[in-house]
N, C-alpha and C. Protein backbone atom coordinates (compact mmCIF):
# COMPACT_ATOMS: atom_id res chain seq x y z
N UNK A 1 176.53 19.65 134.18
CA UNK A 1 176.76 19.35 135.59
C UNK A 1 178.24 19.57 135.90
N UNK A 2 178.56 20.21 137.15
CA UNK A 2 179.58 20.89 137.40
C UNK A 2 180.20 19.13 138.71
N UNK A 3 181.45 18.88 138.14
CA UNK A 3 181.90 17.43 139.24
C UNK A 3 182.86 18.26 139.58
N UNK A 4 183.04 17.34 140.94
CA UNK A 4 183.83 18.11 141.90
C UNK A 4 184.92 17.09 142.17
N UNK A 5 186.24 17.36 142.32
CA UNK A 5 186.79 16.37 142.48
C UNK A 5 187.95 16.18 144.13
N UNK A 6 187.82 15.31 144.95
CA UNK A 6 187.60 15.68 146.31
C UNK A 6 189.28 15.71 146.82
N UNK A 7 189.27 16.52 147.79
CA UNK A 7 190.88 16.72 148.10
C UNK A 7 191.00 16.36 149.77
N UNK A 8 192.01 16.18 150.16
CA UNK A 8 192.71 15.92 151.15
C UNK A 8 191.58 16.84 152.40
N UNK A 9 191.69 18.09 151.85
CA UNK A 9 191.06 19.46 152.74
C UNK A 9 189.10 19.12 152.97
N UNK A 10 189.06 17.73 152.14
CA UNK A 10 187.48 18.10 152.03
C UNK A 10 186.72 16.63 152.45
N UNK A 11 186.11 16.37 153.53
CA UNK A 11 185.63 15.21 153.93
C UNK A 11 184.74 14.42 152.95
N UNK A 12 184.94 13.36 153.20
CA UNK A 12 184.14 12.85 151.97
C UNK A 12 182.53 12.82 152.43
N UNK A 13 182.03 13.08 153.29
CA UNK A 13 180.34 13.41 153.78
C UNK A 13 180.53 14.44 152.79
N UNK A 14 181.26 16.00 152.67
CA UNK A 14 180.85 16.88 152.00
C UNK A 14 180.94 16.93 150.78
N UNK A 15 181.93 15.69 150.62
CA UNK A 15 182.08 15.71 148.95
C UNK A 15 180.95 15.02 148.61
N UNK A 16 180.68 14.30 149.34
CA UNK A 16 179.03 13.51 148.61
C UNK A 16 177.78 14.47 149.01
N UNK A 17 178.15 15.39 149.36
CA UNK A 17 176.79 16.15 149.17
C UNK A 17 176.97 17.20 148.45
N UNK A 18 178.07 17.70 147.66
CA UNK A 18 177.68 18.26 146.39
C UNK A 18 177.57 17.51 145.14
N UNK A 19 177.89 15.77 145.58
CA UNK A 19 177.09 15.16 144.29
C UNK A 19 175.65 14.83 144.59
N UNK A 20 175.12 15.25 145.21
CA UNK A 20 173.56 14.92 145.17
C UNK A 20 172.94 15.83 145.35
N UNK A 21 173.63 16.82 145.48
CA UNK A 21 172.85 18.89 144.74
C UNK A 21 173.76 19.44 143.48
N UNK A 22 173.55 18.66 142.63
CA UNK A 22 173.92 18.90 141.57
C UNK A 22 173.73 20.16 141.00
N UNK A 23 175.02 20.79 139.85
CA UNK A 23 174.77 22.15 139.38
C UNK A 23 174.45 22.07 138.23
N UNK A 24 173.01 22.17 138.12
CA UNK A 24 172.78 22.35 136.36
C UNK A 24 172.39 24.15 135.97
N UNK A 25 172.27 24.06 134.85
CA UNK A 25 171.70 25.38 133.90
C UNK A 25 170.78 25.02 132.67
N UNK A 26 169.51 25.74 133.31
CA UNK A 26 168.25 25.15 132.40
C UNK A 26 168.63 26.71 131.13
N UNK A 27 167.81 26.10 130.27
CA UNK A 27 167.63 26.94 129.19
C UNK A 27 166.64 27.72 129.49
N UNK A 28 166.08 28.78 128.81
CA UNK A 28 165.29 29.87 129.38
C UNK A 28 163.82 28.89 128.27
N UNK A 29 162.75 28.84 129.00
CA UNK A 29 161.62 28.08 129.04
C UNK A 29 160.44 29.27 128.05
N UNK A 30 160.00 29.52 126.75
CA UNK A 30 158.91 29.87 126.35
C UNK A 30 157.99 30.20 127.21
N UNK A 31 157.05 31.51 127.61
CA UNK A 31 155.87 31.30 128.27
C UNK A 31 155.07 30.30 127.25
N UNK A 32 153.54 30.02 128.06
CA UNK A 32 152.64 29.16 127.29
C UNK A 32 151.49 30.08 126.05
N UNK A 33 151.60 31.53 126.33
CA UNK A 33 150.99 31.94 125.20
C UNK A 33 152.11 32.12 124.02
N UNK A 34 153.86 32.43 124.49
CA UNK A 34 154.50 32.26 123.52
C UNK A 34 154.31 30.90 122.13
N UNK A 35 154.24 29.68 123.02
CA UNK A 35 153.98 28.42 121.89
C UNK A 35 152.63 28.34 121.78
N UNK A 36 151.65 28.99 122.21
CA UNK A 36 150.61 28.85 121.30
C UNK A 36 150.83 29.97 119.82
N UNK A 37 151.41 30.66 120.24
CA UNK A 37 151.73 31.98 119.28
C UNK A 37 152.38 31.06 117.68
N UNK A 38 153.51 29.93 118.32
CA UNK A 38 154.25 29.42 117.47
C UNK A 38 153.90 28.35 116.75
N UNK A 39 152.82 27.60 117.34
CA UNK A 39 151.85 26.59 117.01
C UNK A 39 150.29 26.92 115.85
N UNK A 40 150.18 28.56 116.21
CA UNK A 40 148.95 28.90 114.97
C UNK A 40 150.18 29.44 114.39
N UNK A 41 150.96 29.75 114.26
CA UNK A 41 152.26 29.86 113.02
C UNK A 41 152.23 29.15 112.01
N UNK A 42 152.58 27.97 112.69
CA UNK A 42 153.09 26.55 111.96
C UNK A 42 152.13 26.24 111.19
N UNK A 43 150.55 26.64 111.94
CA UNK A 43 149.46 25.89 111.01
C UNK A 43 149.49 26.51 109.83
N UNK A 44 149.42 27.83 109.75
CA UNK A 44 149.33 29.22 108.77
C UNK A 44 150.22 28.39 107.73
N UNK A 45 151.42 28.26 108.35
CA UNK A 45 152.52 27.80 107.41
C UNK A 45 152.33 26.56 106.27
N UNK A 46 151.81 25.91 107.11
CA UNK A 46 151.65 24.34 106.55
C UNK A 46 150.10 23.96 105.34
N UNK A 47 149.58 25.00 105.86
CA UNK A 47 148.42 25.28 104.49
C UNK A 47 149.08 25.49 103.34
N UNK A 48 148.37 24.81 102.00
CA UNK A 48 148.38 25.34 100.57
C UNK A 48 147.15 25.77 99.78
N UNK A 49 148.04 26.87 99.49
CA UNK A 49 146.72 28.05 99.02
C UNK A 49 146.94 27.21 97.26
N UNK A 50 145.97 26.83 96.64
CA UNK A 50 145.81 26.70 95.34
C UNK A 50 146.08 27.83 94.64
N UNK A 51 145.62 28.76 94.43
CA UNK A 51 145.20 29.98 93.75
C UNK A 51 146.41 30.13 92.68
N UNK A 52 145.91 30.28 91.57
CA UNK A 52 147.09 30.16 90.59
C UNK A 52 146.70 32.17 89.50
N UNK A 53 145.72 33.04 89.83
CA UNK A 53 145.35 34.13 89.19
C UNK A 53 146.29 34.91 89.32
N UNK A 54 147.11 34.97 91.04
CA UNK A 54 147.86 36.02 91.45
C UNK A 54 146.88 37.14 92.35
N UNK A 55 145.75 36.70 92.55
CA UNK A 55 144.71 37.49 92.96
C UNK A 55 145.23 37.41 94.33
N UNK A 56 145.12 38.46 95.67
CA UNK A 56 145.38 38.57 96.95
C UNK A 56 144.44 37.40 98.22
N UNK A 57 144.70 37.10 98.84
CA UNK A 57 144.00 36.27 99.65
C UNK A 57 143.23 37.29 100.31
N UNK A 58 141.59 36.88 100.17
CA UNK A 58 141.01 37.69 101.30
C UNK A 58 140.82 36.83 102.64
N UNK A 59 140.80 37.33 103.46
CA UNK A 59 140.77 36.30 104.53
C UNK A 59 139.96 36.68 105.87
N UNK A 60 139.29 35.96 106.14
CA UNK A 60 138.56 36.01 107.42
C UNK A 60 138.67 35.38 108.71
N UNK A 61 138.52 35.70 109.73
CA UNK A 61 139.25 35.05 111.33
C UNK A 61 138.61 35.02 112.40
N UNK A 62 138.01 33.96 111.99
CA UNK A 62 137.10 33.13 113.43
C UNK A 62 137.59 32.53 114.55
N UNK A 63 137.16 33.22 115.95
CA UNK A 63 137.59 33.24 117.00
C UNK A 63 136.85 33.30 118.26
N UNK A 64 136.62 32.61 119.02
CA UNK A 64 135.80 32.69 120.31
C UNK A 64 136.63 34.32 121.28
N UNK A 65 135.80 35.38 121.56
CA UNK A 65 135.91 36.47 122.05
C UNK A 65 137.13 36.13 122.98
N UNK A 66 137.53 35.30 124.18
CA UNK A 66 138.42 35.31 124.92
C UNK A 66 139.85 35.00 124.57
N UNK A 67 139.75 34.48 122.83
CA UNK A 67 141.12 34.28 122.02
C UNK A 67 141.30 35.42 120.78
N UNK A 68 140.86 36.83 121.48
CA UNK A 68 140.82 37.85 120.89
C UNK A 68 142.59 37.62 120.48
N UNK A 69 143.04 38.03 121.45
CA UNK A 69 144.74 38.11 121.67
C UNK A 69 145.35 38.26 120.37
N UNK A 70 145.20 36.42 119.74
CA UNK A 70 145.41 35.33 118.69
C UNK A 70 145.15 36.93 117.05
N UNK A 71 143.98 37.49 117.17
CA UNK A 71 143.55 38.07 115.68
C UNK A 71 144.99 38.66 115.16
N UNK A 72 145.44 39.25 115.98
CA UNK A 72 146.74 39.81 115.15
C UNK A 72 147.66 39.03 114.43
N UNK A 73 147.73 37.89 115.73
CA UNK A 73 148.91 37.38 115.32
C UNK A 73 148.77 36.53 114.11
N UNK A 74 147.37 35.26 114.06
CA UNK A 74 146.68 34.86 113.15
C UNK A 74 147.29 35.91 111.58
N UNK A 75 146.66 37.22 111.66
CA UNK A 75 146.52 38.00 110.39
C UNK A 75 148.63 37.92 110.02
N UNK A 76 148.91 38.42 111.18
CA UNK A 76 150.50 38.50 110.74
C UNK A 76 150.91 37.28 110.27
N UNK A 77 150.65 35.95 110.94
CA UNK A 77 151.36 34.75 109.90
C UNK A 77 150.76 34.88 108.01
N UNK A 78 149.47 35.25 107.91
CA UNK A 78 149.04 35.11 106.62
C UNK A 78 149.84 36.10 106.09
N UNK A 79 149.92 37.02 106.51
CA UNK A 79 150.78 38.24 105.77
C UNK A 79 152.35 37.66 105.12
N UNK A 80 152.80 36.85 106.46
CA UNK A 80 154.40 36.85 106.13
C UNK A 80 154.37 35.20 105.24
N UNK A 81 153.10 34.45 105.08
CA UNK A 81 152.62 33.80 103.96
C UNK A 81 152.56 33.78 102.57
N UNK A 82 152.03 34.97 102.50
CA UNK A 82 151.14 35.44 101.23
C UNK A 82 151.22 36.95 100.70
N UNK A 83 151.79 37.70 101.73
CA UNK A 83 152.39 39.15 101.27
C UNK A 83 151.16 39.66 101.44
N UNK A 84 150.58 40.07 100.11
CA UNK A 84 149.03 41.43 100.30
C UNK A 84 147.95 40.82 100.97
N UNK A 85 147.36 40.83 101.89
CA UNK A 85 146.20 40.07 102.66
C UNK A 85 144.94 41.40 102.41
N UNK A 86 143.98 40.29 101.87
CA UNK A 86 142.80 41.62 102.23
C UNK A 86 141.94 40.87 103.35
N UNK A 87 142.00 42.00 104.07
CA UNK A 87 141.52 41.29 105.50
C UNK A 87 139.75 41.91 105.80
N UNK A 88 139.04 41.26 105.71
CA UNK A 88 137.43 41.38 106.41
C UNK A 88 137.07 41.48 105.49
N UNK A 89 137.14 41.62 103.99
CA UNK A 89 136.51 42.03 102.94
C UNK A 89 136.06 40.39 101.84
N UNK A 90 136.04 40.75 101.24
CA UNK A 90 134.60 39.98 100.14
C UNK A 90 135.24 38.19 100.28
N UNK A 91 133.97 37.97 100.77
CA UNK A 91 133.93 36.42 100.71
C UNK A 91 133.63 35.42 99.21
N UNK A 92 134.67 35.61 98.44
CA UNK A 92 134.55 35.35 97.21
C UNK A 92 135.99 34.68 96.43
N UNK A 93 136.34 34.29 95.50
CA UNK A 93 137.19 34.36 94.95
C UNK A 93 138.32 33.46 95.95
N UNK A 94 139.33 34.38 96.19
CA UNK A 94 140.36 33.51 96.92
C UNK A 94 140.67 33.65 98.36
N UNK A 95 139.28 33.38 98.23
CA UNK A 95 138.90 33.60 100.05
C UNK A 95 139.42 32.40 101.18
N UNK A 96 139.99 32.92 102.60
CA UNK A 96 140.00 31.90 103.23
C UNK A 96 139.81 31.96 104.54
N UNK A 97 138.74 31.50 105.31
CA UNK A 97 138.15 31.56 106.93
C UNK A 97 139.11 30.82 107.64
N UNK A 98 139.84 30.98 108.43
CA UNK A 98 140.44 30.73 109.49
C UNK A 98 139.78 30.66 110.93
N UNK A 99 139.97 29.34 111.42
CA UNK A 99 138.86 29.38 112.43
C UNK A 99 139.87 29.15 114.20
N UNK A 100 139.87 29.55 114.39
CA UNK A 100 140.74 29.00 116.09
C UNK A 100 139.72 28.68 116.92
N UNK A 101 139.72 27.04 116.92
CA UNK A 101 139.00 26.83 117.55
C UNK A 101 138.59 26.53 118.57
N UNK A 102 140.15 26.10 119.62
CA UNK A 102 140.34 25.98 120.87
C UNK A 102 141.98 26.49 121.40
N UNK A 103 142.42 26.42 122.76
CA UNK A 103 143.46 26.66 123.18
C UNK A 103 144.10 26.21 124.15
N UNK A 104 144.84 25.53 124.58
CA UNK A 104 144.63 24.57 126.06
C UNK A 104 146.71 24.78 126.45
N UNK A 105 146.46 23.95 127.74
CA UNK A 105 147.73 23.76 128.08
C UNK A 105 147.41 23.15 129.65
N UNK A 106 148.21 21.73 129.85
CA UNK A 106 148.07 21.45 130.67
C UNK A 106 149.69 20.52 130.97
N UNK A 107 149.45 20.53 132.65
CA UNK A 107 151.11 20.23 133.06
C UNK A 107 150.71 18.63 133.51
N UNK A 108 151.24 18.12 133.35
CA UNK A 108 151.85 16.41 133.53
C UNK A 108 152.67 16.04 134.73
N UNK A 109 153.01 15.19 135.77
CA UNK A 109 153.25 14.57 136.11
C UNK A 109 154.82 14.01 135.58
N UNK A 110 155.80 13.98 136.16
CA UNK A 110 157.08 13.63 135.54
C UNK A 110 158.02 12.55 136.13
N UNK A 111 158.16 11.16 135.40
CA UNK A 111 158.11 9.96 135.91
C UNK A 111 159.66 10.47 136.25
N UNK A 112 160.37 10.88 135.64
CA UNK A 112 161.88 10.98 136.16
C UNK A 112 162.48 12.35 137.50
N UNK A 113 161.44 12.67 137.52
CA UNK A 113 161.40 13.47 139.13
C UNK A 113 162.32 12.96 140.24
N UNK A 114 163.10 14.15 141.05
CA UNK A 114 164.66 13.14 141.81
C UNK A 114 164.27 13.69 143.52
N UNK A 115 164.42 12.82 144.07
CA UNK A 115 164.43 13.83 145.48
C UNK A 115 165.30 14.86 145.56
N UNK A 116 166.49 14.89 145.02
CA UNK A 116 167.54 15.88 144.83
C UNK A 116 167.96 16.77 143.85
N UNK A 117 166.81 16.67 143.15
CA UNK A 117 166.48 18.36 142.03
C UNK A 117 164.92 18.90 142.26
N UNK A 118 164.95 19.78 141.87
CA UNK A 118 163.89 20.34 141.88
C UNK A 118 162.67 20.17 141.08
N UNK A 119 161.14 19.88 141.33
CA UNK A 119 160.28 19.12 140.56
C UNK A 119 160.23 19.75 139.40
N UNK A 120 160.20 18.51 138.30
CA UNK A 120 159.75 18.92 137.19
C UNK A 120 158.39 18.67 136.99
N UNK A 121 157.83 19.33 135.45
CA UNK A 121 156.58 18.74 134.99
C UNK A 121 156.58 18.89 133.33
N UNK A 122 155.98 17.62 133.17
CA UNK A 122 155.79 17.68 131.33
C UNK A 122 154.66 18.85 131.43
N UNK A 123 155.16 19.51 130.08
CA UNK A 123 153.80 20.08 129.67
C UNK A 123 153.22 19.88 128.24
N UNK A 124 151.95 20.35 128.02
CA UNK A 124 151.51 19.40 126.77
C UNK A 124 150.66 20.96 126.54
N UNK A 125 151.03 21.80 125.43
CA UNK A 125 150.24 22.81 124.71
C UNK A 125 149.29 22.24 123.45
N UNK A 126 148.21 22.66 123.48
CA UNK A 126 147.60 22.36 122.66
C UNK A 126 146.62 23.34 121.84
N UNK A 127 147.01 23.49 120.19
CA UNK A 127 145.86 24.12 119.24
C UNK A 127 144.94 23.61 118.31
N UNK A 128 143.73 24.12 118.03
CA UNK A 128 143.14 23.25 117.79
C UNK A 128 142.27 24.53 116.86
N UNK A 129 142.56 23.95 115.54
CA UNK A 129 142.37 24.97 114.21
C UNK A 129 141.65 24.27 113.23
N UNK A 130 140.70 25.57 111.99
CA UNK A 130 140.33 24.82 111.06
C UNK A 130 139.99 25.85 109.61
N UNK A 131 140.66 25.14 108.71
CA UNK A 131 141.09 26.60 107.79
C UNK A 131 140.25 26.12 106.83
N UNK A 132 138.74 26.71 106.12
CA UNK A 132 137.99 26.74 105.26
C UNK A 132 138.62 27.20 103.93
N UNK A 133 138.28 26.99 102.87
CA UNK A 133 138.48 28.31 101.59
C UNK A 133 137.81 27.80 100.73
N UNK A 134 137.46 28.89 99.48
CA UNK A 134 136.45 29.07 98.83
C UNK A 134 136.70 28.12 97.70
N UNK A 135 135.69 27.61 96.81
CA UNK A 135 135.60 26.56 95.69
C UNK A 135 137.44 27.16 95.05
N UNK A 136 138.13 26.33 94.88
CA UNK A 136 139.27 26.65 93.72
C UNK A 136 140.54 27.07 94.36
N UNK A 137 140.07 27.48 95.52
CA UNK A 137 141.49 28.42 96.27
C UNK A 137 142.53 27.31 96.94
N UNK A 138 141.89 26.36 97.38
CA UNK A 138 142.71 25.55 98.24
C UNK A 138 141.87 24.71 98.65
N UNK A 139 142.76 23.33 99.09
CA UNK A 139 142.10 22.58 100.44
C UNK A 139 141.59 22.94 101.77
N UNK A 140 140.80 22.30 101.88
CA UNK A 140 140.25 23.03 103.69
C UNK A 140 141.30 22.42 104.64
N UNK A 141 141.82 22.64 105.40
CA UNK A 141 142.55 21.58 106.18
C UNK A 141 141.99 22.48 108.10
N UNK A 142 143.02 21.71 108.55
CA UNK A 142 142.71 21.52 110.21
C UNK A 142 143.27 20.72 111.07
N UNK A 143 143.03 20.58 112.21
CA UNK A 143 142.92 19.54 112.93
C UNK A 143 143.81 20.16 114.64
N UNK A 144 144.63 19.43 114.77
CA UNK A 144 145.79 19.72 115.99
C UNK A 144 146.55 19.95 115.59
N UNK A 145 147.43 20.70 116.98
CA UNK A 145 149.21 20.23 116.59
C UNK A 145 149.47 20.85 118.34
N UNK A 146 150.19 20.11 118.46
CA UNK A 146 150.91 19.93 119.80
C UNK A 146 152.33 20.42 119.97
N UNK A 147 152.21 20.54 121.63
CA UNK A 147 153.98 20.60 121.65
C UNK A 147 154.12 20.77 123.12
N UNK A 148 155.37 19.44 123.24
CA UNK A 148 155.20 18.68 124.40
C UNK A 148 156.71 19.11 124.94
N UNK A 149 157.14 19.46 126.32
CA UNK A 149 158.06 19.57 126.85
C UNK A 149 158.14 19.75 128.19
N UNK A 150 159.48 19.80 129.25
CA UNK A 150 159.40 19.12 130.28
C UNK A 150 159.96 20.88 131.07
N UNK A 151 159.12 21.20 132.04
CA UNK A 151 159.37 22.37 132.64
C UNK A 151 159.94 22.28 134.01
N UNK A 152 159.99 23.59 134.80
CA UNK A 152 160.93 22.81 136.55
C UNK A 152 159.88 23.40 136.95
N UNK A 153 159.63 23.46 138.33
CA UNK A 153 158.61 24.16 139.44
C UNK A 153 159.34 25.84 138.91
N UNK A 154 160.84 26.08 139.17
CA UNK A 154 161.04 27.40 138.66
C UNK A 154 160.87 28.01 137.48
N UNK A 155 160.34 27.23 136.89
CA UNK A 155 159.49 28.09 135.54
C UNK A 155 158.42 28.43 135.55
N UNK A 156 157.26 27.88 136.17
CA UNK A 156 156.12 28.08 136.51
C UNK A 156 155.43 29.64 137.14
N UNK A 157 155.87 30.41 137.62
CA UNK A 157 155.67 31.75 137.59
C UNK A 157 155.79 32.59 136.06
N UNK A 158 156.78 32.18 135.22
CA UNK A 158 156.82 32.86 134.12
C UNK A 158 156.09 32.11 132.97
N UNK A 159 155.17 31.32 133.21
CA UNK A 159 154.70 30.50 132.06
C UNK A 159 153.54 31.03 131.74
N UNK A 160 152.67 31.31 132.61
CA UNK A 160 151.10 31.45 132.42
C UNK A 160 150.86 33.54 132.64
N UNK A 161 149.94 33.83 131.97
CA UNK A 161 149.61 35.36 132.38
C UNK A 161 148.45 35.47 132.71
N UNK A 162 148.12 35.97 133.99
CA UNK A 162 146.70 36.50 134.34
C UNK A 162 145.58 37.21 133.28
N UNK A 163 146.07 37.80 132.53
CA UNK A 163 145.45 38.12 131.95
C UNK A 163 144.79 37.71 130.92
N UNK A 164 145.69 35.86 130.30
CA UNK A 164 144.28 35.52 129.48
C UNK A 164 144.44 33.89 130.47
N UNK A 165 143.45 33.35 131.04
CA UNK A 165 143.50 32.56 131.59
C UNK A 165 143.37 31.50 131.28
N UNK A 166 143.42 31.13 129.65
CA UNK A 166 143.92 30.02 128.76
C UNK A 166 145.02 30.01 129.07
N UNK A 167 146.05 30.21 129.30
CA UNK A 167 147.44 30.13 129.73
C UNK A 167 147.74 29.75 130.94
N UNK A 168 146.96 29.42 132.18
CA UNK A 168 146.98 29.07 133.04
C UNK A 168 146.28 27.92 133.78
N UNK A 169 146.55 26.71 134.11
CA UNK A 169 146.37 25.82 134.20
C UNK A 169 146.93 25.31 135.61
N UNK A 170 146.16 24.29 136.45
CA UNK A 170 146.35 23.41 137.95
C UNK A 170 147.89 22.90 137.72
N UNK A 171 148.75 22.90 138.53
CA UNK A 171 149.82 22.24 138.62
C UNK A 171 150.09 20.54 139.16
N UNK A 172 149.90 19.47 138.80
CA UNK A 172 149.80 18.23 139.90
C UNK A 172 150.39 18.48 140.93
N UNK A 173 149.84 17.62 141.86
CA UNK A 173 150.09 17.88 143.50
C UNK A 173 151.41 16.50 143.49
N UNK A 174 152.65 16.90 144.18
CA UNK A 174 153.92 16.43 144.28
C UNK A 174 153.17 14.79 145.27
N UNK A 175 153.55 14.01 145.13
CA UNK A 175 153.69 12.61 146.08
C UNK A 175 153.81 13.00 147.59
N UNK A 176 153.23 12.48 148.42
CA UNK A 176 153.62 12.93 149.68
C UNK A 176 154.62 12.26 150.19
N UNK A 177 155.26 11.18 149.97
CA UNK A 177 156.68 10.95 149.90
C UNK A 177 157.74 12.03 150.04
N UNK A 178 157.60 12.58 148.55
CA UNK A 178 158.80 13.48 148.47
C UNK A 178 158.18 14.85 148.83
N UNK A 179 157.13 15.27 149.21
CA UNK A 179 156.68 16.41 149.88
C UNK A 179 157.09 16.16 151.44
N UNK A 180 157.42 15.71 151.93
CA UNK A 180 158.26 15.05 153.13
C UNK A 180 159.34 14.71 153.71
N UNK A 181 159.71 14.07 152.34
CA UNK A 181 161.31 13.81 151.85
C UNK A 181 162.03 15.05 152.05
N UNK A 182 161.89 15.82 151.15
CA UNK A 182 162.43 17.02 150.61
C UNK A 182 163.06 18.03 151.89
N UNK A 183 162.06 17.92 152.32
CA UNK A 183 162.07 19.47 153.41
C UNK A 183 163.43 18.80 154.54
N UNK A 184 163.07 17.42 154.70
CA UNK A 184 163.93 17.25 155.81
C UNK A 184 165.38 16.38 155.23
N UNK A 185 165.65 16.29 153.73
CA UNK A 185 166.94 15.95 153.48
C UNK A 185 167.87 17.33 153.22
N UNK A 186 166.89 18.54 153.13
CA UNK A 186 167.63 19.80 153.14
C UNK A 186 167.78 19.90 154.02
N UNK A 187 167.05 19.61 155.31
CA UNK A 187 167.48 20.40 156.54
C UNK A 187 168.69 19.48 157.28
N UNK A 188 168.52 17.91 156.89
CA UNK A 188 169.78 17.32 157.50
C UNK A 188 171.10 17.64 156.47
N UNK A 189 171.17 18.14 155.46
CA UNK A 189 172.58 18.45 154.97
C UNK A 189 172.79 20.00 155.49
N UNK A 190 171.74 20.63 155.96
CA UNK A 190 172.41 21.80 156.28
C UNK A 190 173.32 21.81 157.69
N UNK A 191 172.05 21.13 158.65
CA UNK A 191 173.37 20.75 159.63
C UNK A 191 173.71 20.05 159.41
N UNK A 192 174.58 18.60 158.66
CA UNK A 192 176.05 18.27 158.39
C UNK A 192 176.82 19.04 158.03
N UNK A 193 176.55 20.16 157.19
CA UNK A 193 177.61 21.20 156.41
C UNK A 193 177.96 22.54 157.65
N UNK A 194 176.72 22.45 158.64
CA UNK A 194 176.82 23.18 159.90
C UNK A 194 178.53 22.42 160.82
N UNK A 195 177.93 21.45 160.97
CA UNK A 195 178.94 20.88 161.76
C UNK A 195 180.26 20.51 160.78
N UNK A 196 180.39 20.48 159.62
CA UNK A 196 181.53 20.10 159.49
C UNK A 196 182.33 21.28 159.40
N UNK A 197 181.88 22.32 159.12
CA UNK A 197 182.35 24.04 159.21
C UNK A 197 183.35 23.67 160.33
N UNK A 198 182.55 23.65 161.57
CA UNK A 198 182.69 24.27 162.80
C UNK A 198 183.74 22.80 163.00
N UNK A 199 183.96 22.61 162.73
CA UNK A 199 184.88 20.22 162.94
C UNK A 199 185.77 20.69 162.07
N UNK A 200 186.09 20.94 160.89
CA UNK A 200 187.24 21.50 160.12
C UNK A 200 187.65 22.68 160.46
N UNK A 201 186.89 23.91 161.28
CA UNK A 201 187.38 25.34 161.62
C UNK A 201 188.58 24.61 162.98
N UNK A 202 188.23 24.32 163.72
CA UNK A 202 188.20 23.65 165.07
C UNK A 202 189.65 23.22 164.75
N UNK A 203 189.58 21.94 164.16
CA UNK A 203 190.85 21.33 163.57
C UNK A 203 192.38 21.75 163.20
């Protein structure tokens, strides 16, 4: 946040209204298929393969048709895992089914919301995985993993892609308070900053 510190030349109405339009700089925000991308990562990661032969993982990748997207990326974490992957081939030995079993993302409601910034919203990504393997190779494991963070209304165009519509999700509807608020505390600082122009030009 950028403070301003007020001078002789500058009324104090205007100095208090660049403390209540504050200057911040957000960090650049992940789309939502990016952290699902980073979330079947983590899972890939966090598996232990038993296998003690040196034999290659064969591996298989179960997926509901509309989380096609996911097959590559799925196969690329096992790769940068496990190095030689034999991929679609023999269900045997040091085999392991990878299952994706859901994909979600939904935006939240944000208790610290200001009349004088711009709305935020939590968001809450969610994967939902389950990794089989054959007698000897490993544990089966699974379950969730999340990842929770707080977005602005100006991120929201770059978050979601039309094209897989797991990534796109209802936005909550703002309070009608500050859907009210809003419009007309901008429009009364614009004319104060109108008139004090023209009251300090004048002067």
């Amino acid at each position: 946040m950028v403070k301003f510190i007020p001078s002789p030349r500058i009324p104090g109405v205007l100095f208090f209204l660049f403390l209540i339009f504050p200057f911040t700089t957000e960090g650049q925000v992940s789309s939502n298929i990016s952290v699902m991308d980073s979330l079947i990562a983590e899972s890939v990661a966090a598996y232990e393969n038993q296998n003690s032969d040196g034999e290659p993982v064969h591996l298989a990748i179960n997926l509901p048709g509309e989380y096609s997207y996911f097959e590559a990326k799925i196969l690329k974490a096992f790769k940068n895992k496990y190095g030689a992957i034999n991929y679609g081939g023999k269900r045997e030995g040091n085999f392991i089914l990878y299952s994706l079993e859901s994909v979600s993302v939904i935006y939240l409601p944000n208790e610290e919301n200001s009349l004088f910034s711009q709305q935020k919203y939590k968001r809450k990504v969610n994967v939902r995985y389950k990794i089989v393997s054959a007698a000897g190779a490993g544990k089966d494991a699974g379950g969730e993993l999340t990842h929770n963070d707080v977005i602005t209304e100006d991120d929201l165009p770059e978050l979601g892609n039309p094209v897989y519509p797991f990534t796109i999700t209802p936005v909550p509807e703002e309070n009608s308070w500050g859907y009210l608020l809003k419009p007309a505390i901008a429009t009364a600082a614009s004319a104060i900053l109108v008139y004090l122009f023209y009251t300090v030009r004048n002067n």
